[in-house]
Protein backbone atom coordinates (compact mmCIF):
# COMPACT_ATOMS: atom_id res chain seq x y z
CA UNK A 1 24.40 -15.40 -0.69
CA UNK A 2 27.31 -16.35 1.02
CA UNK A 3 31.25 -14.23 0.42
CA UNK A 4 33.19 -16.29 -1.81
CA UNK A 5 36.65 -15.07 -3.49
CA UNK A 6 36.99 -14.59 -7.17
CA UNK A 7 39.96 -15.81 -9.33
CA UNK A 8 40.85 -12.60 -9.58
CA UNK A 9 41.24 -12.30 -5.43
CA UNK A 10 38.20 -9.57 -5.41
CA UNK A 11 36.04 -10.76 -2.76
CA UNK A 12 32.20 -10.97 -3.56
CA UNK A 13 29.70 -10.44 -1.05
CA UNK A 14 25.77 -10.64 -1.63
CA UNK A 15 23.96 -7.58 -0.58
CA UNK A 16 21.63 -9.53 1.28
CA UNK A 17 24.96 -10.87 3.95
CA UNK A 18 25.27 -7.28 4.12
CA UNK A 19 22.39 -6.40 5.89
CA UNK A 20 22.42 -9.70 8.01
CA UNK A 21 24.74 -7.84 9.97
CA UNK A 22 23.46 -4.37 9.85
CA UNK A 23 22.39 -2.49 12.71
CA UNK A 24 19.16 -0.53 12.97
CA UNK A 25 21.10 3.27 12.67
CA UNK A 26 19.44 6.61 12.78
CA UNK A 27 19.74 6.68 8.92
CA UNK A 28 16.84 3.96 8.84
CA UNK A 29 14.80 5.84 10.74
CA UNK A 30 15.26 8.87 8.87
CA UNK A 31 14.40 7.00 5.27
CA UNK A 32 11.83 5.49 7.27
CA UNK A 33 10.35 8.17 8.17
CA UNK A 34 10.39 9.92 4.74
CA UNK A 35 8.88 6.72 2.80
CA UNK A 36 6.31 6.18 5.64
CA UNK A 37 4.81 9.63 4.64
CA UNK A 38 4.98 8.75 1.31
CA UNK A 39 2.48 5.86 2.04
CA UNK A 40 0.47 8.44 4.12
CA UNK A 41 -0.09 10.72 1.45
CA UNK A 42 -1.31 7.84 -0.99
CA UNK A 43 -3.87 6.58 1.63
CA UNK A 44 -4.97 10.27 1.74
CA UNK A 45 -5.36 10.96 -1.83
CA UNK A 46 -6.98 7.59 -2.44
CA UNK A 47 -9.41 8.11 0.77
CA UNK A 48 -10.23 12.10 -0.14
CA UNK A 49 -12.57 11.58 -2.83
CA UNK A 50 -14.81 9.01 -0.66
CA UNK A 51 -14.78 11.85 2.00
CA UNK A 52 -16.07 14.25 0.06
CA UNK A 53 -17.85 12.41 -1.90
CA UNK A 54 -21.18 13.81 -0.48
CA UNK A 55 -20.14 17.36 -2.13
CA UNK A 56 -19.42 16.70 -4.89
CA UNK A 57 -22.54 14.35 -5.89
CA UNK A 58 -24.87 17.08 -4.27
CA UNK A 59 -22.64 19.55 -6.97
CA UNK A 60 -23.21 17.54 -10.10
CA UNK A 61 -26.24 15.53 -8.83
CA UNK A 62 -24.89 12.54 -8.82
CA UNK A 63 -26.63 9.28 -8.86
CA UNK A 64 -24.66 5.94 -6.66
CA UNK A 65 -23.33 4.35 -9.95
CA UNK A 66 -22.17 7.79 -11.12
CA UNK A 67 -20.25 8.43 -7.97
CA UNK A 68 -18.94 4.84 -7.53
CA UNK A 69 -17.35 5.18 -11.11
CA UNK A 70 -15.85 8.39 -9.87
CA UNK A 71 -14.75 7.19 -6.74
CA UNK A 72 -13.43 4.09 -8.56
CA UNK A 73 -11.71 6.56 -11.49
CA UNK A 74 -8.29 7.21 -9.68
CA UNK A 75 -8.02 3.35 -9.19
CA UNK A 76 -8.93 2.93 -12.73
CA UNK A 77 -6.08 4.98 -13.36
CA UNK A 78 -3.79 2.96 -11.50
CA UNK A 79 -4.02 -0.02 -13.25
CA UNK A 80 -1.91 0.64 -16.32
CA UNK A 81 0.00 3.22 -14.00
CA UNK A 82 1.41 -0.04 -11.37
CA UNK A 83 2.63 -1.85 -14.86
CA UNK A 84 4.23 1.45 -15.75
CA UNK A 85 5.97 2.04 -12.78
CA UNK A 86 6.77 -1.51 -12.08
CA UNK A 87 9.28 -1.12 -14.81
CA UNK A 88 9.86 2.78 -14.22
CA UNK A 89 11.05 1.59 -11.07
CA UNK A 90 13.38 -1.49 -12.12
CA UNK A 91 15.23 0.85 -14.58
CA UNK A 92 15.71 4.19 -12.86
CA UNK A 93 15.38 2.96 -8.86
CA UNK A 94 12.79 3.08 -6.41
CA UNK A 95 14.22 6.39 -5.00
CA UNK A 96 13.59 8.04 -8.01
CA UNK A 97 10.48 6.56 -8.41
CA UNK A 98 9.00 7.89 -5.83
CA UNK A 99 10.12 11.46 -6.32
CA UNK A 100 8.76 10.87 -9.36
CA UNK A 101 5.56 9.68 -8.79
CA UNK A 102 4.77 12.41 -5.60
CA UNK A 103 5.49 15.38 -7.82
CA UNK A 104 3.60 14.68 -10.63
CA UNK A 105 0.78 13.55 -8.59
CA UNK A 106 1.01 17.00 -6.31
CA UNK A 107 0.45 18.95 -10.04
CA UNK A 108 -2.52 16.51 -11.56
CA UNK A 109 -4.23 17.10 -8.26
CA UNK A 110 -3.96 21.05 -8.10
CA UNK A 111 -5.36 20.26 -12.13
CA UNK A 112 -8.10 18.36 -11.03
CA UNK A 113 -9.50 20.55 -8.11
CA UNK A 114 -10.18 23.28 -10.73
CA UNK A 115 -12.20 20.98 -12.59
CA UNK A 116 -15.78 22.56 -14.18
CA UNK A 117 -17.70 19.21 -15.16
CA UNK A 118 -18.11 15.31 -13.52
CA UNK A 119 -16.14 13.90 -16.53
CA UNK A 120 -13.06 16.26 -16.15
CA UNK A 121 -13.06 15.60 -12.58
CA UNK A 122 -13.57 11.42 -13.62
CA UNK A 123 -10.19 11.93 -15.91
CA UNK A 124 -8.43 13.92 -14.35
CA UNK A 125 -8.45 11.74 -10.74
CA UNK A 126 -7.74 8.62 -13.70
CA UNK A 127 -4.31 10.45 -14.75
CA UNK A 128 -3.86 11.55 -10.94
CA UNK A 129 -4.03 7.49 -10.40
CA UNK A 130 -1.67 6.97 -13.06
CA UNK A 131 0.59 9.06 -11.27
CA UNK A 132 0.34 7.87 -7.59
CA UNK A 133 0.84 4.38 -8.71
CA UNK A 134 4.62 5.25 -8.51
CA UNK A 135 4.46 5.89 -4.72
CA UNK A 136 2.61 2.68 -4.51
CA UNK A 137 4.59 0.32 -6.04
CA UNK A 138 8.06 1.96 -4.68
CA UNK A 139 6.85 1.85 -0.57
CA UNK A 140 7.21 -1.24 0.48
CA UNK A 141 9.52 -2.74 -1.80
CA UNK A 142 11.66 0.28 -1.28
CA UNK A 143 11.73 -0.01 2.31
CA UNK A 144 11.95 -3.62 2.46
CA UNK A 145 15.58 -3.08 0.67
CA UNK A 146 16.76 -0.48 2.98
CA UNK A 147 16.10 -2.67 6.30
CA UNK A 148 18.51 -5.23 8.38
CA UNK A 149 17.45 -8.37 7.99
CA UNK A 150 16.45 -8.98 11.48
CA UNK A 151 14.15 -5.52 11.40
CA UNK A 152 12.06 -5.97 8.13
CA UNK A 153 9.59 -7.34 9.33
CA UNK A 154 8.46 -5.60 11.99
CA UNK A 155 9.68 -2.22 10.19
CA UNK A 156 7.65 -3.26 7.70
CA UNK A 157 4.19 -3.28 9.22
CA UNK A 158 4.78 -0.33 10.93
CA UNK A 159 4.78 1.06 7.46
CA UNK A 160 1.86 -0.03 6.74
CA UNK A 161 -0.09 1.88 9.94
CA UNK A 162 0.43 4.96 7.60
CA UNK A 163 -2.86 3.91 5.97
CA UNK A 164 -4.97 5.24 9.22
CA UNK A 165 -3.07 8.51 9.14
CA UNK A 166 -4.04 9.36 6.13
CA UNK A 167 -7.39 8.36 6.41
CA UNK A 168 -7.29 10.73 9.26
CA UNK A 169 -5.60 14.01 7.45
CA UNK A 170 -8.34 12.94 4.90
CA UNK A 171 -11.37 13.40 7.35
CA UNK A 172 -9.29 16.35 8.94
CA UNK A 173 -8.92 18.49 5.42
CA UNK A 174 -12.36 17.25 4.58
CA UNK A 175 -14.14 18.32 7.68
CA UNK A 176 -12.16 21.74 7.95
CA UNK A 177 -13.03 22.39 4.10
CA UNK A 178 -16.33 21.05 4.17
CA UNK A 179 -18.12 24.43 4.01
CA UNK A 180 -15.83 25.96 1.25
CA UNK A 181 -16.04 23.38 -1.46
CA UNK A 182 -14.94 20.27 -2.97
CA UNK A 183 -12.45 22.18 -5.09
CA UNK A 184 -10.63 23.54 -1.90
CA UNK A 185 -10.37 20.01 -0.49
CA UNK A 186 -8.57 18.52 -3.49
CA UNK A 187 -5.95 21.65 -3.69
CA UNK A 188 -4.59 21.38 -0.07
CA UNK A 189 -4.61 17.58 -0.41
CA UNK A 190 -2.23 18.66 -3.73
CA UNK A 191 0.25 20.34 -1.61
CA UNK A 192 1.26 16.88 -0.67
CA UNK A 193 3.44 17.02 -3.84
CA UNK A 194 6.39 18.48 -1.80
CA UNK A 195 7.26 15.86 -0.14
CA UNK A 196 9.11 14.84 -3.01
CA UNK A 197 11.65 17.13 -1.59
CA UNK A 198 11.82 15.08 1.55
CA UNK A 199 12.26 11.85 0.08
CA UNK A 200 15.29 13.52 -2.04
CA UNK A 201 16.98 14.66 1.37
CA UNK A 202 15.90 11.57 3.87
CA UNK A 203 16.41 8.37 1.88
CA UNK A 204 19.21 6.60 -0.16
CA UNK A 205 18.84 4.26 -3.20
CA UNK A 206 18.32 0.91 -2.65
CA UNK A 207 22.02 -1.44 -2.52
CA UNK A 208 20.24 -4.23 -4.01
CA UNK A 209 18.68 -2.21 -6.90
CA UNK A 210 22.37 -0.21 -7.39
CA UNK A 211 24.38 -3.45 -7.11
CA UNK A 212 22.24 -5.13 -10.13
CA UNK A 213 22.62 -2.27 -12.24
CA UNK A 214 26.22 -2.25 -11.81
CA UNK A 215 26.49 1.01 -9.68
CA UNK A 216 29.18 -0.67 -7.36
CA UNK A 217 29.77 2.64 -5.99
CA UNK A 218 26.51 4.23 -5.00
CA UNK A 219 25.39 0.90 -4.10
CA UNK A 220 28.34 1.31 -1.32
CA UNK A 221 27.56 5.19 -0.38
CA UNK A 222 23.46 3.77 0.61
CA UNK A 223 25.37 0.95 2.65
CA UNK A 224 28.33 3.43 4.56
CA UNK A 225 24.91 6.29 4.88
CA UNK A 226 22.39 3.40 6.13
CA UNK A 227 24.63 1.50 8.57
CA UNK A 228 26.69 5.01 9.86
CA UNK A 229 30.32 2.69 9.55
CA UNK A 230 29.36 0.23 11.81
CA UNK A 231 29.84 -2.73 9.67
CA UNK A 232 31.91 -5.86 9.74
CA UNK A 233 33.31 -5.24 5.83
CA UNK A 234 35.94 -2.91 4.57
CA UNK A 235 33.60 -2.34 1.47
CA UNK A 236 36.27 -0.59 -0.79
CA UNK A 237 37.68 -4.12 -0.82
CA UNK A 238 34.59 -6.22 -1.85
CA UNK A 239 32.30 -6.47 -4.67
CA UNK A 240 29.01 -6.52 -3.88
CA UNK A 241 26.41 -9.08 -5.86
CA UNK A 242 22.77 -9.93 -6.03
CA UNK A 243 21.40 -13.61 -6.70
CA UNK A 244 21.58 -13.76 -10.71
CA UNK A 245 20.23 -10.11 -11.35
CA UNK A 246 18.48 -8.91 -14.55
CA UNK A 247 15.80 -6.78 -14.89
CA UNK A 248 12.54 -7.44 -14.54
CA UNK A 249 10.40 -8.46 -16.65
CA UNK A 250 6.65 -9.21 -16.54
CA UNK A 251 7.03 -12.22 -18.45
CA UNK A 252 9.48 -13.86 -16.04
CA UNK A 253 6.48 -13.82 -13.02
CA UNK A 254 4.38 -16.29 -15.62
CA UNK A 255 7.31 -18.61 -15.97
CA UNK A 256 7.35 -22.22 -14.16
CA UNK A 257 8.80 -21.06 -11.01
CA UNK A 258 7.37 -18.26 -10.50
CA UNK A 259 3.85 -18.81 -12.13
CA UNK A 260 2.23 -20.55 -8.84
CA UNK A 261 3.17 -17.56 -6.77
CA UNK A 262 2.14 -14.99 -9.41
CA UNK A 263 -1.47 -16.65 -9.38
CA UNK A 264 -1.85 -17.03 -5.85
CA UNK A 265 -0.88 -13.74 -4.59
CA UNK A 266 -3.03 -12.28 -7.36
CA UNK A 267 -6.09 -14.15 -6.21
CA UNK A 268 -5.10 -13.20 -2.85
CA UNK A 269 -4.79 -9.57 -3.61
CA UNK A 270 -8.36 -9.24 -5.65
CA UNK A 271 -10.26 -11.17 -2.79
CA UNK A 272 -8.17 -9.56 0.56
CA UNK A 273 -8.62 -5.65 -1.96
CA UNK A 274 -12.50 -6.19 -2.03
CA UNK A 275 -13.14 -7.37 1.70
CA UNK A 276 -11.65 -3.98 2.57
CA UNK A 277 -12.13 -1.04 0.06
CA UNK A 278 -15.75 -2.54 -1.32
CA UNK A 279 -16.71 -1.06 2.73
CA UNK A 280 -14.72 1.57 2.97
CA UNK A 281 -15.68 2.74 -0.56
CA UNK A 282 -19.06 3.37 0.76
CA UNK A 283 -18.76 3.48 4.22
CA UNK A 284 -20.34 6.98 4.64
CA UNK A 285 -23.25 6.11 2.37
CA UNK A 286 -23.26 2.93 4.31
CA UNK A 287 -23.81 4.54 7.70
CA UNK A 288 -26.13 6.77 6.48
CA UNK A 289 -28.22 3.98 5.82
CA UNK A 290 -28.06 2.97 9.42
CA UNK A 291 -29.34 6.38 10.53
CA UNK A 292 -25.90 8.08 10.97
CA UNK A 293 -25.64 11.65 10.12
CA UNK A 294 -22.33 12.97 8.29
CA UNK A 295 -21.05 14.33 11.18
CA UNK A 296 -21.62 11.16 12.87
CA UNK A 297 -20.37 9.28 10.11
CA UNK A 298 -17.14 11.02 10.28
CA UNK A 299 -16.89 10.44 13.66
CA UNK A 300 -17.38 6.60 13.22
CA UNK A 301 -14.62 6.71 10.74
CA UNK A 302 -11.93 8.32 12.43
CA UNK A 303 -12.89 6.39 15.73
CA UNK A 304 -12.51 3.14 13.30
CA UNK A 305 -9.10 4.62 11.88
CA UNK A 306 -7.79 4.82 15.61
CA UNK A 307 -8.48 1.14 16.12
CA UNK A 308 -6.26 0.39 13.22
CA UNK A 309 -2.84 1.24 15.02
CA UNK A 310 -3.28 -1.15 17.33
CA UNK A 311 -3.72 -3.69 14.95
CA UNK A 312 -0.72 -3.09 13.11
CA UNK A 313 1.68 -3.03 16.26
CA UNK A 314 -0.15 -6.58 17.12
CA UNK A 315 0.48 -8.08 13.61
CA UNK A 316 4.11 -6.33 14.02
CA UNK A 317 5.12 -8.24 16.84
CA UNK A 318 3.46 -11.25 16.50
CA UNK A 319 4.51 -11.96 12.31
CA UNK A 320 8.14 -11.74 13.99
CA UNK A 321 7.56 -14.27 16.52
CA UNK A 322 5.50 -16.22 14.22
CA UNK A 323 5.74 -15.82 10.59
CA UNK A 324 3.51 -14.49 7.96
CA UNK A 325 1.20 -17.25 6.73
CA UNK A 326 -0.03 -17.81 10.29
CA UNK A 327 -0.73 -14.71 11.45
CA UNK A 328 -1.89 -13.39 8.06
CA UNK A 329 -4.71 -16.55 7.52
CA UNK A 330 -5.64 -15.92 11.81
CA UNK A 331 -6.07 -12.19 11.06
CA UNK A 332 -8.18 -12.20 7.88
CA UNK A 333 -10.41 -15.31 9.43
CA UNK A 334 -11.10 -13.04 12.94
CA UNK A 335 -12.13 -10.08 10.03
CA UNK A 336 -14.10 -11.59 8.08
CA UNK A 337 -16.18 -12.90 11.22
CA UNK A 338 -16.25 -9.45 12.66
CA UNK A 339 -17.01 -8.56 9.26
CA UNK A 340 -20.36 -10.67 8.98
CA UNK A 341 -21.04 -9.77 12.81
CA UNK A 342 -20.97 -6.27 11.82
CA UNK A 343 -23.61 -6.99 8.52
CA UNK A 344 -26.17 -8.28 11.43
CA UNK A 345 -25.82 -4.91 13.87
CA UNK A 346 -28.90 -3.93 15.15
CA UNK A 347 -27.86 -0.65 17.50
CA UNK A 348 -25.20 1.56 17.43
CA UNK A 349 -22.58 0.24 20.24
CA UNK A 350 -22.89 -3.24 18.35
CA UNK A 351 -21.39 -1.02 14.90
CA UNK A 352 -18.45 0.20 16.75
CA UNK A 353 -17.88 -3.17 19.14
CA UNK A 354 -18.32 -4.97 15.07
CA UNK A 355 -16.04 -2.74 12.69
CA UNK A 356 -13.60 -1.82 15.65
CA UNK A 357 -12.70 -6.07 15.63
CA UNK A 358 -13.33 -6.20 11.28
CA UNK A 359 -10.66 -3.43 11.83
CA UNK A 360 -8.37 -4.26 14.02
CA UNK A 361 -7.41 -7.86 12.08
CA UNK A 362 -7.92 -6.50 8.46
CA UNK A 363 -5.36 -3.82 8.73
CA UNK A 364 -3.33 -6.18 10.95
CA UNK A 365 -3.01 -8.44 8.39
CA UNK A 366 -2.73 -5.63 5.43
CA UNK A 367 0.38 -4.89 7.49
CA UNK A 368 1.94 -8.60 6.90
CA UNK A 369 0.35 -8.64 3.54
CA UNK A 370 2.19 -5.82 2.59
CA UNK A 371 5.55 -6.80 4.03
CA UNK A 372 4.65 -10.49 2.54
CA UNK A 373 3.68 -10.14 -1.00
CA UNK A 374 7.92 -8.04 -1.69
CA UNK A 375 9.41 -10.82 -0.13
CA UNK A 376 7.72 -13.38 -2.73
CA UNK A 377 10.43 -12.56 -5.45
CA UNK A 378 13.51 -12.20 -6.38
CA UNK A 379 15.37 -8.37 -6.67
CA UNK A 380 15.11 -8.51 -10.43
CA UNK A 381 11.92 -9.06 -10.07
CA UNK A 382 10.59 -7.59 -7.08
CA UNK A 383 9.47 -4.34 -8.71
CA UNK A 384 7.14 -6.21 -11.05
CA UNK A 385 5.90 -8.63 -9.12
CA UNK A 386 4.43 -6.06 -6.70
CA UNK A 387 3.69 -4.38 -9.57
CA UNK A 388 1.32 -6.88 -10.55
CA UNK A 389 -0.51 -7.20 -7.43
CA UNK A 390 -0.64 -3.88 -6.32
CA UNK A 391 -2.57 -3.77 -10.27
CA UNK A 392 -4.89 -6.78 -9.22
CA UNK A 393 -5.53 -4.62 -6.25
CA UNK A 394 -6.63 -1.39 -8.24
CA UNK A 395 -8.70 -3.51 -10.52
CA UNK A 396 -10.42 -4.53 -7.37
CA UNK A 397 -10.24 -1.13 -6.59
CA UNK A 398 -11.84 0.03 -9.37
CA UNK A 399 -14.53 -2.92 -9.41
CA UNK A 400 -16.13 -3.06 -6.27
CA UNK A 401 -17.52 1.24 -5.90
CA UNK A 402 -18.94 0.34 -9.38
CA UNK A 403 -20.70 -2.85 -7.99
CA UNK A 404 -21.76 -1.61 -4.63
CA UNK A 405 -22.97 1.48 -5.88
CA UNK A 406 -25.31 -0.72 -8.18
CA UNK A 407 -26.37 -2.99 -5.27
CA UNK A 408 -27.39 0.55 -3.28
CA UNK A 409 -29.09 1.89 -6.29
CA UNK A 410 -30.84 -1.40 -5.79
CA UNK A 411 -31.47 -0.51 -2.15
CA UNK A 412 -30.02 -3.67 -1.27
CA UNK A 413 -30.04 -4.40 2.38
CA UNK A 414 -26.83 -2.97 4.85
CA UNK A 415 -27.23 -6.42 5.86
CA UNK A 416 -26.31 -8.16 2.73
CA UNK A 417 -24.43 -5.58 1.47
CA UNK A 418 -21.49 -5.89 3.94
CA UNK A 419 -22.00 -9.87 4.25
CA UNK A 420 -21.58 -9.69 0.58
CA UNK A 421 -18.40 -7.92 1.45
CA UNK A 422 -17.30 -10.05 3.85
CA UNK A 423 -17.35 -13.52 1.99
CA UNK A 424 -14.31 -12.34 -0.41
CA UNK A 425 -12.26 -12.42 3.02
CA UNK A 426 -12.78 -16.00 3.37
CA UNK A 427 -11.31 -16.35 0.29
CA UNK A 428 -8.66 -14.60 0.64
CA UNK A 429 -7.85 -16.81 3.21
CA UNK A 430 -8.17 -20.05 1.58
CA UNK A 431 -5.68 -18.91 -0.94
CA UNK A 432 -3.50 -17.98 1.29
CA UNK A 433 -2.34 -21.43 3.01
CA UNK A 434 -0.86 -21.83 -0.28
CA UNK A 435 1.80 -19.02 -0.31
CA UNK A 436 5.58 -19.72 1.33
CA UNK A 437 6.88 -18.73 4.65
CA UNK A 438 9.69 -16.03 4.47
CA UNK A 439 9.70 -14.50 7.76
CA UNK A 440 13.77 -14.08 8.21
CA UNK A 441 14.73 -15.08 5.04
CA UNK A 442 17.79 -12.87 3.44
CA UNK A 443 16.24 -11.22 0.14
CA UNK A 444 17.73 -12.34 -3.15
């Protein structure tokens, strides 16, 4: 949106103009910083449970379909927890949100590591879900409204290498825990709660979000705080406006213009969700199947996680230089060949040549995906559009342990396991030609 003067003389300005012309400040980099953690702290509570998931089924004798529905439980739990806080987040702001969202997870954790029995353990990682789901849907769309134009979408994907972090702190706790118990793990990873209080210090609201609900002012204190002065508007003489703001509503995303992206990205988001977590789900139960002990298996995780970085600072760079649909559909492709190369391994050294490639391109293009999917819709309706997918995601989520474990239970090949895997990646990237370009487009 362009500046345009009112009858009344007040001079309008779209929020999105705004941050054409914003420079990258310290303040960015200290909201950055706090919402990047944020998205650590959900890949380690979502990755815990799969790391000690060999404790706890040797604790309650678990069979594979008993442990994949446990493993699957917290994603369960997300599913009606995204739609909640997909409006939770529209109507009290994404700062909020997220403050929200870590707290109450950090106390349904600390509940759930005292749990006595598999099925209070299975419901209370479901309402822990529930609770996380705010920190999910409030990342990237969060961040994504904090940004200059010109940084998104770089910043972006360098959010999304928080994922390998916490994979890591989850191995880390895991491994230094291992020979306490299962309950110990899950209360440390609690104490991740806190950083509620960071998020409360670090990061301001969101302009766009402030500006549609009519909070002129505090929509102008995130601008002065995020760009330190240095802008080319005297904003106590402006009013600031976002492209025909309401709030969102789920039924909007179904309407005509809207519909064909609400199905695609969907689609996208079940098949791109189950070429990733349907491996990483079982990964250690996987290797063990190749011979790998669990010391080794850890080993071949973390060594997999540290291949990830790389991968987002590649799809960083080149999504800038090159947009999102290309280097999203060139990423997933180059995975989901690793990913059959790495069903067919025969020794050792092919595994980690194999996953170290699947690796590098899937969370390379997670990175865009993530940046991508926000940038699909409109403010009003950003919240629950990502909303939506990051729900498609958890019911993927929540899907694939359940159908893996049964395939293992099954002893079902490694082989055809993981090319089983493999093939939703392909189409993931057959529905993805059809999505729009928005590398440097101004959000509206």
């Amino acid at each position: 949106m362009t500046s345009f003067q009112t009858s009344a003389g007040t001079r309008q300005v779209g929020v999105g103009e705004i941050f054409t012309q914003m420079p990258l400040t310290r303040e960015h980099w200290k909201a950055g910083i706090a919402i990047f953690f944020s998205f650590v702290i959900e890949a380690w509570e979502m990755m815990i449970i799969i790391m000690a998931s060999d404790v706890i089924a040797a604790d309650f004798k678990l069979a594979p379909t008993k442990l994949g529905s446990l493993i699957g439980s917290i994603f369960l739990g997300m599913i009606p927890g995204c739609l909640l806080w997909g409006k939770i987040t529209d109507y009290v702001g994404r700062k909020k949100s997220m403050m929200a969202s870590l707290a109450s997870y950090g106390v349904l954790s600390l509940v759930s590591s005292i749990s006595f029995s598999y099925w209070m353990l299975w419901w209370t990682r479901f309402v822990s879900g529930v609770a996380l789901s705010g920190v999910l849907v409030s990342s990237f769309v969060y961040f994504e409204e904090l940004l200059p134009v010109k940084s998104r979408g770089r910043a972006t994907v360098y959010l999304a290498s928080g994922w390998p972090i916490g994979m890591l702190i989850a191995i880390g706790v895991t491994h230094a825990l291992r020979a306490t118990s299962w309950h110990w793990i899950l209360a440390v990873s609690s104490l991740a709660g806190f950083w509620a209080f960071v998020v409360w210090a670090a990061a301001p609201e969101s302009p766009y979000w402030a500006v549609g609900e009519g909070e002129q002012e505090l929509a102008k204190q995130s601008l002065r705080r995020l760009s330190q002065g240095r802008l080319p508007f005297d904003l106590d003489r402006i009013e600031l406006t976002v492209d025909e703001y309401k709030r969102g509503s789920f039924r909007e995303l179904f309407h005509r213009k809207l519909l064909s992206v609400t199905v695609l990205q969907s689609v996208v988001n079940f098949c791109f969700c189950w070429g990733y977590w349907a491996l990483a789900s079982w990964m250690p139960i996987l290797l063990s199947k190749k011979g790998l002990s669990t010391p080794q298996g850890d080993e071949f995780i973390a060594l997999t996680a540290l291949v990830m970085f790389p991968g987002y600072m590649t799809a960083s760079w080149l999504t800038a230089r090159y947009g999102r649909k290309k280097i999203m559909v060139i990423f997933i492709s180059l995975a989901a060949i690793f990913g059959f190369a790495f069903a067919q391994s025969m020794t050792l050294g092919q595994m980690y040549l194999w996953s170290f490639g699947l690796y590098f391109f899937n969370q390379g293009a997670w990175g865009v995906w993530d940046t991508w999917m926000g940038e699909l819709y409109p403010t009003d309706v950003r919240g629950v559009g990502y909303s939506v997918g990051l729900t498609v995601q958890r019911i993927s989520n929540s899907l694939a342990p359940l159908v893996i474990g049964f395939l293992l239970a099954r002893n079902t090949s490694f082989s055809l396991t993981v090319s089983f895997i493999s093939t939703f990646l392909v189409g993931a990237v057959i529905f993805t030609l059809f999505l729009k370009e928005t590398e440097g487009e101004v959000l509206h």
